[in-house]
Protein backbone atom coordinates (compact mmCIF):
# COMPACT_ATOMS: atom_id res chain seq x y z
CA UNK A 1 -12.28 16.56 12.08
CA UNK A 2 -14.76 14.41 14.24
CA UNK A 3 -15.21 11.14 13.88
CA UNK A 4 -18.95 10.10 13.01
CA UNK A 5 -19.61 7.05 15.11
CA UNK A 6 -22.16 6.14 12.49
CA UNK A 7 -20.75 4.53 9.79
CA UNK A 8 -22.66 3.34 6.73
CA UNK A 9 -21.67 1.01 4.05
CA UNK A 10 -22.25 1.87 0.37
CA UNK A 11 -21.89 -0.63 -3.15
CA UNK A 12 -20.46 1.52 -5.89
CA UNK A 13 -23.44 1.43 -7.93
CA UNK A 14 -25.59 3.06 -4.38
CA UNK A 15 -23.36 5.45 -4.74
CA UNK A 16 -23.51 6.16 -8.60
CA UNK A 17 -26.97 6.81 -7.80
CA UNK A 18 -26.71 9.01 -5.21
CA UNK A 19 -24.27 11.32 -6.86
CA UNK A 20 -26.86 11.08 -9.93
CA UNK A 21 -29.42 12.17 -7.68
CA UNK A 22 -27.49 14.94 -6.15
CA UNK A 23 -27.51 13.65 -2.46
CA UNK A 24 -23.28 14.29 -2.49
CA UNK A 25 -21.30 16.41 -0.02
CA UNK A 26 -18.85 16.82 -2.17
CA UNK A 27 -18.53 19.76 -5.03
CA UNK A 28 -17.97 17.11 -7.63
CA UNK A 29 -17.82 20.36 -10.24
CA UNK A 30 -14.95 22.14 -8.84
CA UNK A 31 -13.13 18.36 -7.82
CA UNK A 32 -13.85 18.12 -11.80
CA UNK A 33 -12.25 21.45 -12.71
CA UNK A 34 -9.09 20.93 -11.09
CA UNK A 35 -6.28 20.46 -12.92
CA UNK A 36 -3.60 17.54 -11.89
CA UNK A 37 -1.00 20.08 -10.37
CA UNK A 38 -3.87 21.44 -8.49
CA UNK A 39 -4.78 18.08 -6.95
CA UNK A 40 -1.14 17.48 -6.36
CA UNK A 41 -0.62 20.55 -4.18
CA UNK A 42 -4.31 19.72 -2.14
CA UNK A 43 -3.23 16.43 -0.97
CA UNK A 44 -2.11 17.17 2.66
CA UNK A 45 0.78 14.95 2.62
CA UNK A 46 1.84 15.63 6.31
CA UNK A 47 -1.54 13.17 6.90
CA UNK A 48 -1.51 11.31 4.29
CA UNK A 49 1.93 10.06 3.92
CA UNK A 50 4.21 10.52 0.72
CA UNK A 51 3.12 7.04 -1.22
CA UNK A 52 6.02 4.74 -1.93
CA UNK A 53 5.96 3.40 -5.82
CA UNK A 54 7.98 1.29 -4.91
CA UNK A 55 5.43 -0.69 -2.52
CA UNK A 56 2.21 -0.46 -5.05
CA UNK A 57 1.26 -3.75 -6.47
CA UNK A 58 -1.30 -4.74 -8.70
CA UNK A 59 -4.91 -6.56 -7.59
CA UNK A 60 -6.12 -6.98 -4.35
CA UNK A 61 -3.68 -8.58 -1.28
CA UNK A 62 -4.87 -11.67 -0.51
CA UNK A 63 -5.15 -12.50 3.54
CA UNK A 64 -1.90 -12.39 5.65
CA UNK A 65 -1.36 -15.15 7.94
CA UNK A 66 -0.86 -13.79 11.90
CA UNK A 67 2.42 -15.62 13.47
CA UNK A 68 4.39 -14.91 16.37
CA UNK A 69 8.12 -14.67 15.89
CA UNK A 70 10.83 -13.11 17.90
CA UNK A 71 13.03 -10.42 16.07
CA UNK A 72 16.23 -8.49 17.10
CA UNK A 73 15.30 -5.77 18.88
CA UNK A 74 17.81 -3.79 16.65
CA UNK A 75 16.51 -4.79 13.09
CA UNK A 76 12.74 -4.03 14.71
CA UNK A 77 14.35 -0.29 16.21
CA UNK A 78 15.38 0.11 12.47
CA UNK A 79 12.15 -0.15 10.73
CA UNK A 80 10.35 1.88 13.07
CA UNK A 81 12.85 4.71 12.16
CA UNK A 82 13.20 3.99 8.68
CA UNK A 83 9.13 4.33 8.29
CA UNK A 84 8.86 7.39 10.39
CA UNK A 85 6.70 10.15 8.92
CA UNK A 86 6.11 7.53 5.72
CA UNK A 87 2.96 6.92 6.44
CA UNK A 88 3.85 3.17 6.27
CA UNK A 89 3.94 1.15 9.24
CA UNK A 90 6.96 -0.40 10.16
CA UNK A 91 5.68 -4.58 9.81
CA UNK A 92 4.49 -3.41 6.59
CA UNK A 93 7.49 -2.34 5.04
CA UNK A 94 9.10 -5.30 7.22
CA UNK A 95 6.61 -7.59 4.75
CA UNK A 96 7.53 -5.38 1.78
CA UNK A 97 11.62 -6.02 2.42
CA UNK A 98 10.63 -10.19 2.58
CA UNK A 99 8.72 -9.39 -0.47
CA UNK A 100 11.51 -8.07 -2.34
CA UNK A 101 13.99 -10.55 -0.64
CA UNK A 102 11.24 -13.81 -1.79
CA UNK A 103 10.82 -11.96 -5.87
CA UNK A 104 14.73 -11.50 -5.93
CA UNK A 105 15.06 -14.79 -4.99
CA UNK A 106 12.24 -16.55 -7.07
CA UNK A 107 14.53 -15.10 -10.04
CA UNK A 108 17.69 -16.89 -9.31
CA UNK A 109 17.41 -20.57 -10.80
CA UNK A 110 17.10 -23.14 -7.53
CA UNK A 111 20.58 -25.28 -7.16
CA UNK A 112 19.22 -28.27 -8.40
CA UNK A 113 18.08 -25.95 -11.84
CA UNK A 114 21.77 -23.98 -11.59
CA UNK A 115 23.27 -27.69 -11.54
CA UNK A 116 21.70 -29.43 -14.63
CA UNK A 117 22.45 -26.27 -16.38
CA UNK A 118 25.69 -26.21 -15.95
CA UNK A 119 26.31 -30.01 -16.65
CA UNK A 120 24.11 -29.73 -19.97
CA UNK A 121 26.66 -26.58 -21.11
């Protein structure tokens, strides 16, 4: 596929009206008349990437913060493998595993919590 070097930015309701109008590249009848399982099987997953439920959150991500931190070469070596042919980059499912580790860990009552609960049973 070539890459079109000129590319245009559209609001959704721009492009509401275009489709109205009929000024769509795309067959919107037969991408209408396909069934789920048809769908399914069109998605090219080799380029795509399978998705991950796992990683899907709700809403929009906010902005990430760029820092500079030195990790082991080993745990690094790891992701990269662990991602390949995921689709997924290898930070980003480096983020998702501090994700998981900070909404596991927001869970657990703090020590000071665990302590005064434990005194007060």
């Amino acid at each position: 596929m070539e890459k079109n070097e000129n590319i245009v930015r559209y609001t959704a309701a721009e492009l509401r009206e275009m489709r109205a109008r009929g000024q769509s590249q795309t067959n919107w009848a037969y991408v209408d008349s396909l069934t789920e399982d048809e769908l399914e099987a069109s998605i090219d997953w080799g380029e795509e990437g399978v998705p991950d439920p796992d990683s899907i959150r709700a809403g929009i991500p906010g902005p990430g913060e760029h820092i500079n931190m030195l990790i082991d070469d080993d745990i690094v070596t790891w992701f990269r493998a662990e991602v390949a042919g995921t689709g997924l980059g290898f930070k980003t499912r480096m983020n998702d595993a501090l994700r998981e580790y900070m909404e596991a860990r927001r869970q657990q009552p703090t020590a000071v919590e665990a302590g005064s609960a434990h005194r007060a049973g």
